[in-house]
N, C-alpha and C. Protein backbone atom coordinates (compact mmCIF):
# COMPACT_ATOMS: atom_id res chain seq x y z
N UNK A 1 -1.78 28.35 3.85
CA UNK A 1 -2.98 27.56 4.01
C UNK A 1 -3.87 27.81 2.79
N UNK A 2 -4.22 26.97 1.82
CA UNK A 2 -5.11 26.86 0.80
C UNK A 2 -6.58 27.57 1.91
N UNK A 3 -7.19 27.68 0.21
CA UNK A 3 -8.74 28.42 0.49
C UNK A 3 -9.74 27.49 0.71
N UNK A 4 -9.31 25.97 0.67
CA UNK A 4 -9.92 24.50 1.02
C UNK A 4 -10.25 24.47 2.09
N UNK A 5 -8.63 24.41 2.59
CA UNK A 5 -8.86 24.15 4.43
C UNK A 5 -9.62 25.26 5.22
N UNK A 6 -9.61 27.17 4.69
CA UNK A 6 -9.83 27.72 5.64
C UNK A 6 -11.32 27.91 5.35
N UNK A 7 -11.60 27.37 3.95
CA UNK A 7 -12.71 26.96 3.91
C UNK A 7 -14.27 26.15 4.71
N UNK A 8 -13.13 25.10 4.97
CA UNK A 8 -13.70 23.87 5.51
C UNK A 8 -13.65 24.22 7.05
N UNK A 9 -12.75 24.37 7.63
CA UNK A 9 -12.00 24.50 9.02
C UNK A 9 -12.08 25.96 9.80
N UNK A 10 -12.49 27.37 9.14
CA UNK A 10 -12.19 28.38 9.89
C UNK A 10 -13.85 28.67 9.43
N UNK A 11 -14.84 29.34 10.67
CA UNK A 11 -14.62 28.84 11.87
C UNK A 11 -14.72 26.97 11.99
N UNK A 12 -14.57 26.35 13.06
CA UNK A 12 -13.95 25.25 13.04
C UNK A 12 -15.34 24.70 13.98
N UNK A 13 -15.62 23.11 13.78
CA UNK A 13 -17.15 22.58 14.69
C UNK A 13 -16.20 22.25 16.29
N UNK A 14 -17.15 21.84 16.93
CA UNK A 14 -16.50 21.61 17.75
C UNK A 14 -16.13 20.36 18.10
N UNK A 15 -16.00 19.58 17.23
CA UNK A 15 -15.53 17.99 16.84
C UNK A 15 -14.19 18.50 16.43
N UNK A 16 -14.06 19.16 15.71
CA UNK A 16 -12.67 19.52 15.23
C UNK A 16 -11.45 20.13 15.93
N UNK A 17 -12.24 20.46 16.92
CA UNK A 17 -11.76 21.86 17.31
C UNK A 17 -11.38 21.19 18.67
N UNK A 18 -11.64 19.98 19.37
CA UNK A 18 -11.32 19.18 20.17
C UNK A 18 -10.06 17.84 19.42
N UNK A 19 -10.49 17.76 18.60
CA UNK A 19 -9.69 16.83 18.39
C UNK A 19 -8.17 17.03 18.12
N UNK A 20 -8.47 18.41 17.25
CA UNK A 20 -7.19 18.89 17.24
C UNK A 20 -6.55 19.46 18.59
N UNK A 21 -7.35 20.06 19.47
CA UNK A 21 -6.56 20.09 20.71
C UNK A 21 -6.04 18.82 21.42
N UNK A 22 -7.00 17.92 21.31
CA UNK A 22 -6.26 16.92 22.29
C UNK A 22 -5.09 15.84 20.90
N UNK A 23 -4.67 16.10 20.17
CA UNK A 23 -4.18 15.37 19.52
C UNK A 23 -2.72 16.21 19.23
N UNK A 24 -2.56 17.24 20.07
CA UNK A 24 -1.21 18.01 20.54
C UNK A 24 -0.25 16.87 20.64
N UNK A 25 -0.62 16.23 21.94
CA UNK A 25 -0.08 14.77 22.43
C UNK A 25 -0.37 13.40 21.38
N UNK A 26 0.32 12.64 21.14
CA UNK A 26 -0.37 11.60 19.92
C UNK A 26 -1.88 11.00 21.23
N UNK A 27 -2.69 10.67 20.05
CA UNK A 27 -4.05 9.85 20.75
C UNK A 27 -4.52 9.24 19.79
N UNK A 28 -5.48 8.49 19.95
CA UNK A 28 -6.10 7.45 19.49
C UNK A 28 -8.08 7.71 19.32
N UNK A 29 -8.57 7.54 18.84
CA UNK A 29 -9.98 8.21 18.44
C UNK A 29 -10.92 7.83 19.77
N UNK A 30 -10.71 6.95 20.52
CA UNK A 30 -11.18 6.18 21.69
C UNK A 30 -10.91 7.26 23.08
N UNK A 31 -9.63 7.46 22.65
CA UNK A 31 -9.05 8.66 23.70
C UNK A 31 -8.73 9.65 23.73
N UNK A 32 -9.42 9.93 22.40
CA UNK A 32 -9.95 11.29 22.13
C UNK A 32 -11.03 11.75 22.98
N UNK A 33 -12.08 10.48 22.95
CA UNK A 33 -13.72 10.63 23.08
C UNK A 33 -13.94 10.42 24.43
N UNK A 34 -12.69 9.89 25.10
CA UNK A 34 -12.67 10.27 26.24
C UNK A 34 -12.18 11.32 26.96
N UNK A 35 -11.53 12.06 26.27
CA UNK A 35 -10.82 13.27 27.02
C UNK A 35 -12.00 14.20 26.80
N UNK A 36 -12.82 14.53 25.58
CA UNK A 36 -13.52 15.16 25.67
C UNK A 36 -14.62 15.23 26.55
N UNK A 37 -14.97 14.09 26.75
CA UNK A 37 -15.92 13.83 27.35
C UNK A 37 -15.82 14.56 28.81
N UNK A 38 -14.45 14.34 29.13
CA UNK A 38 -13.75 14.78 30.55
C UNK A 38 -14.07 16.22 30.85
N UNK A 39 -13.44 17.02 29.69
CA UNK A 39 -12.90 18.50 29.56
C UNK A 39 -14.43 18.70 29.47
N UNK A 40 -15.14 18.29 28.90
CA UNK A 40 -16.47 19.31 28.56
C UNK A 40 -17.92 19.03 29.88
N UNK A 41 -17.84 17.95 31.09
CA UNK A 41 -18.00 17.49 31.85
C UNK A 41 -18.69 16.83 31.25
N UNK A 42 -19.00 16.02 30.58
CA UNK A 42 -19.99 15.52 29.91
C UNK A 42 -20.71 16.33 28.89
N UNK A 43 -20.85 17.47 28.79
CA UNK A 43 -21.42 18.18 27.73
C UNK A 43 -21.58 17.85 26.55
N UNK A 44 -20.14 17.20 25.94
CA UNK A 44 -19.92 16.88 24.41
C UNK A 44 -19.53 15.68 24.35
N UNK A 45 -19.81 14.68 23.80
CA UNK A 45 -19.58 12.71 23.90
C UNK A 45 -19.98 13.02 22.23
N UNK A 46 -18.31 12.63 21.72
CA UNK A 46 -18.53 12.68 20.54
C UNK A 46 -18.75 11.00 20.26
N UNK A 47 -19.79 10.91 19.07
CA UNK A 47 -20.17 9.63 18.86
C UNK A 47 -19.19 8.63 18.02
N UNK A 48 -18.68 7.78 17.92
CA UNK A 48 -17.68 7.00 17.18
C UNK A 48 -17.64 7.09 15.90
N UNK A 49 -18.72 7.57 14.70
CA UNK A 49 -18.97 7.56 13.79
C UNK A 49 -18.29 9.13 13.66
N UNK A 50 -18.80 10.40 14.14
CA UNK A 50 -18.65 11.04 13.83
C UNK A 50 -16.67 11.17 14.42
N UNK A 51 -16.48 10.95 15.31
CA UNK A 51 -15.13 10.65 16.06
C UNK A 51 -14.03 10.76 14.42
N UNK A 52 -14.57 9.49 14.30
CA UNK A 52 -13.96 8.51 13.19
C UNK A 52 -13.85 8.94 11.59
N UNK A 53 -15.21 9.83 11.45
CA UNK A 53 -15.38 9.80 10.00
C UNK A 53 -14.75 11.65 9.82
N UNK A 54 -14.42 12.34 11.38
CA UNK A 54 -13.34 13.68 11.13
C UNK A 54 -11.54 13.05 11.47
N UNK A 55 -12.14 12.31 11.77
CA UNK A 55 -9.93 11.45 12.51
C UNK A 55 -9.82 11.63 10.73
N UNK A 56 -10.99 10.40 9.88
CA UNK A 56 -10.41 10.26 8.17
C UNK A 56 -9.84 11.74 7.34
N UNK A 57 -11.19 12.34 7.38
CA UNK A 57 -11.16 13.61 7.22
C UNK A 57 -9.80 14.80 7.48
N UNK A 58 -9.39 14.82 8.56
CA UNK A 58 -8.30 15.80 8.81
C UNK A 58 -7.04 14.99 8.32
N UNK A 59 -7.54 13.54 8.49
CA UNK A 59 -5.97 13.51 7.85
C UNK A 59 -5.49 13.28 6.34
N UNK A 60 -7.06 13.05 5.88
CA UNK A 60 -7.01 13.02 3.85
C UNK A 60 -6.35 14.78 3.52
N UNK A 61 -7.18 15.68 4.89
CA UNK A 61 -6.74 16.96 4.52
C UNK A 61 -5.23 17.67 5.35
N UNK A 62 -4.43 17.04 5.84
CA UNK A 62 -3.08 17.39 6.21
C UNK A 62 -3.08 17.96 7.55
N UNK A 63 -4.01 17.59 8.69
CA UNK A 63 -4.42 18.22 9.54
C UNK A 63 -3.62 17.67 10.98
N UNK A 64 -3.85 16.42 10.64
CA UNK A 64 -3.22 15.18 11.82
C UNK A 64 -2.44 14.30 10.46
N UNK A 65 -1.62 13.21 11.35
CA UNK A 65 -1.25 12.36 10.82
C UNK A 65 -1.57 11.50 11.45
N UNK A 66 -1.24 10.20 10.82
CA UNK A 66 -1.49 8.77 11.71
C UNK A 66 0.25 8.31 11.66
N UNK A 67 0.42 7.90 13.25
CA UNK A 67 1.69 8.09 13.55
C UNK A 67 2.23 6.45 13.68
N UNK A 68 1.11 5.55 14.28
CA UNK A 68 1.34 3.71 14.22
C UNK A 68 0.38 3.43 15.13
N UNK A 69 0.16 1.99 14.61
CA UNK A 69 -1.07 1.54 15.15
C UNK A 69 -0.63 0.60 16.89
N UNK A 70 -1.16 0.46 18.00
CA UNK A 70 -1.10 0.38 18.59
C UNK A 70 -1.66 -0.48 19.65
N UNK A 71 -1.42 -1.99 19.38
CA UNK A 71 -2.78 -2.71 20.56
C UNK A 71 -4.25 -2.61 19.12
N UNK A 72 -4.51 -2.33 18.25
CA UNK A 72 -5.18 -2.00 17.04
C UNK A 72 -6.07 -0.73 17.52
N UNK A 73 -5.33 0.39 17.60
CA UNK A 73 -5.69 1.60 17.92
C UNK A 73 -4.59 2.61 17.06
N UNK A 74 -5.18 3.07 16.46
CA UNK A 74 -4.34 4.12 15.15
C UNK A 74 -4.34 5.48 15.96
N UNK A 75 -3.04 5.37 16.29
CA UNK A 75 -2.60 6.89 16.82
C UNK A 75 -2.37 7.56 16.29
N UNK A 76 -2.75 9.30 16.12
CA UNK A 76 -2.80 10.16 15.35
C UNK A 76 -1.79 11.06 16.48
N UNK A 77 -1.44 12.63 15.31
CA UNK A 77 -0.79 13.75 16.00
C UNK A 77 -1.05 14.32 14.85
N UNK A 78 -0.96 15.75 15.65
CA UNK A 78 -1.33 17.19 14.74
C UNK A 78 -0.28 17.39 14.04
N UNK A 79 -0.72 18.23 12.78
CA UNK A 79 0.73 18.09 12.15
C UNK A 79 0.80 20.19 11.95
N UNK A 80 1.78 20.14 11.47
CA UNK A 80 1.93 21.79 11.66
C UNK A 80 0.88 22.52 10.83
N UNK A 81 -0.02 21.83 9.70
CA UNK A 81 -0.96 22.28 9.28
C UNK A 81 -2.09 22.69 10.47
N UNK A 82 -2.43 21.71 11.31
CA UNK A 82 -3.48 21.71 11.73
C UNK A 82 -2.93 22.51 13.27
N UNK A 83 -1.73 22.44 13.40
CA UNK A 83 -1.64 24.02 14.53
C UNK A 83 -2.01 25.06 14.51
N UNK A 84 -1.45 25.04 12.89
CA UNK A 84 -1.81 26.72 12.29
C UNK A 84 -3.00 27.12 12.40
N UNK A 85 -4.35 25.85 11.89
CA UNK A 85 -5.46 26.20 12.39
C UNK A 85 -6.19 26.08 13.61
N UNK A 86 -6.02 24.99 14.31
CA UNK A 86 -5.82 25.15 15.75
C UNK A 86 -5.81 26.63 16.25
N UNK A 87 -4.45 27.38 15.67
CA UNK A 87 -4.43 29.04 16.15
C UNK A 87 -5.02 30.00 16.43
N UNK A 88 -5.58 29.46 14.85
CA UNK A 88 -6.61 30.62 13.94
C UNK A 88 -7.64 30.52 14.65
N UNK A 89 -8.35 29.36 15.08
CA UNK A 89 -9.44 28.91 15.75
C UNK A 89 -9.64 29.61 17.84
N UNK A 90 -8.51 29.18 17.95
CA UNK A 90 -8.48 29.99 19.56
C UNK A 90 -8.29 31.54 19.59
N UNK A 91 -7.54 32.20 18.34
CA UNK A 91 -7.87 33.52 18.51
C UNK A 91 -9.26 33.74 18.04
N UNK A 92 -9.98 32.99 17.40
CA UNK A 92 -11.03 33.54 17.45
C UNK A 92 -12.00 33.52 18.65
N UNK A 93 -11.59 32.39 19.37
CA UNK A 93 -12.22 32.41 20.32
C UNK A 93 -12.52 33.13 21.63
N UNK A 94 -10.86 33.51 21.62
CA UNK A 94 -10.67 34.56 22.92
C UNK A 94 -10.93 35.90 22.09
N UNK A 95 -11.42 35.99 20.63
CA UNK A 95 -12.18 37.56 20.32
C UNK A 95 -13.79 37.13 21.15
N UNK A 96 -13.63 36.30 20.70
CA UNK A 96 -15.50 36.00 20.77
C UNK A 96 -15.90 36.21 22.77
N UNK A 97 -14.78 35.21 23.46
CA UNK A 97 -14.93 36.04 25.07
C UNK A 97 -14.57 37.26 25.53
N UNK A 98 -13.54 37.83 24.49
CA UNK A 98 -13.71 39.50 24.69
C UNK A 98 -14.31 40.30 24.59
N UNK A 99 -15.05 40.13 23.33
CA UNK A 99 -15.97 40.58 23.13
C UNK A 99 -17.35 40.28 23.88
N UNK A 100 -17.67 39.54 24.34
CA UNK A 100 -18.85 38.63 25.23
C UNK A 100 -18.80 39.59 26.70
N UNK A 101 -17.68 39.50 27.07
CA UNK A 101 -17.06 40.11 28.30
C UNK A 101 -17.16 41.69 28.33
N UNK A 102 -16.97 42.46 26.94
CA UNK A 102 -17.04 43.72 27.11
C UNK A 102 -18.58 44.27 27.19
N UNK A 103 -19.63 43.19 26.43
CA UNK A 103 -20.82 43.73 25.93
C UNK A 103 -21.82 43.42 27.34
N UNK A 104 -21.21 42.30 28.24
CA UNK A 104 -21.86 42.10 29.36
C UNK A 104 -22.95 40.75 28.75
């Protein structure tokens, strides 16, 4: 992993950090913004602009790919770049509830 990506990406927003989870499965930026919306109960409703202008983003940077367009819906999937950080990103996370958890 270049010093770009872990640059840009580690720690990771949480636009990113959703998208790349739900884009395990191929999805589409629409059904992205709905899954999140789901998982976070409403908490996080990512806005179309911003949706849209990290979908460009991860994939100018090797993160997702765009896999075919669909009904005119551009389906994306993670590509092994963006697992790797994906990774990097959840171990940090389960430090951050271990740590949360030990300190009370």
């Amino acid at each position: 992993m270049d010093a770009h990506i872990k640059k840009v990406y580690v720690p990771m927003t949480e636009t990113s950090f959703y998208i790349l989870l739900c884009l395990q499965t191929p999805g589409h930026g629409y059904g992205i913004v709905q899954e999140v919306k789901k998982m976070t109960a409403g908490e996080l409703v990512l806005a179309p602009g911003t949706m849209y202008g990290s979908l460009s983003k991860m994939e100018k940077d090797g993160l997702i790919r765009f896999l075919l367009e669909e009904e005119k819906r551009k389906l994306y999937v993670i590509t092994p770049l963006g697992k790797e950080v994906l990774e990097i990103e959840k171990k940090r996370i389960k430090r951050l509830y271990r740590n949360l958890k030990e300190m009370g």
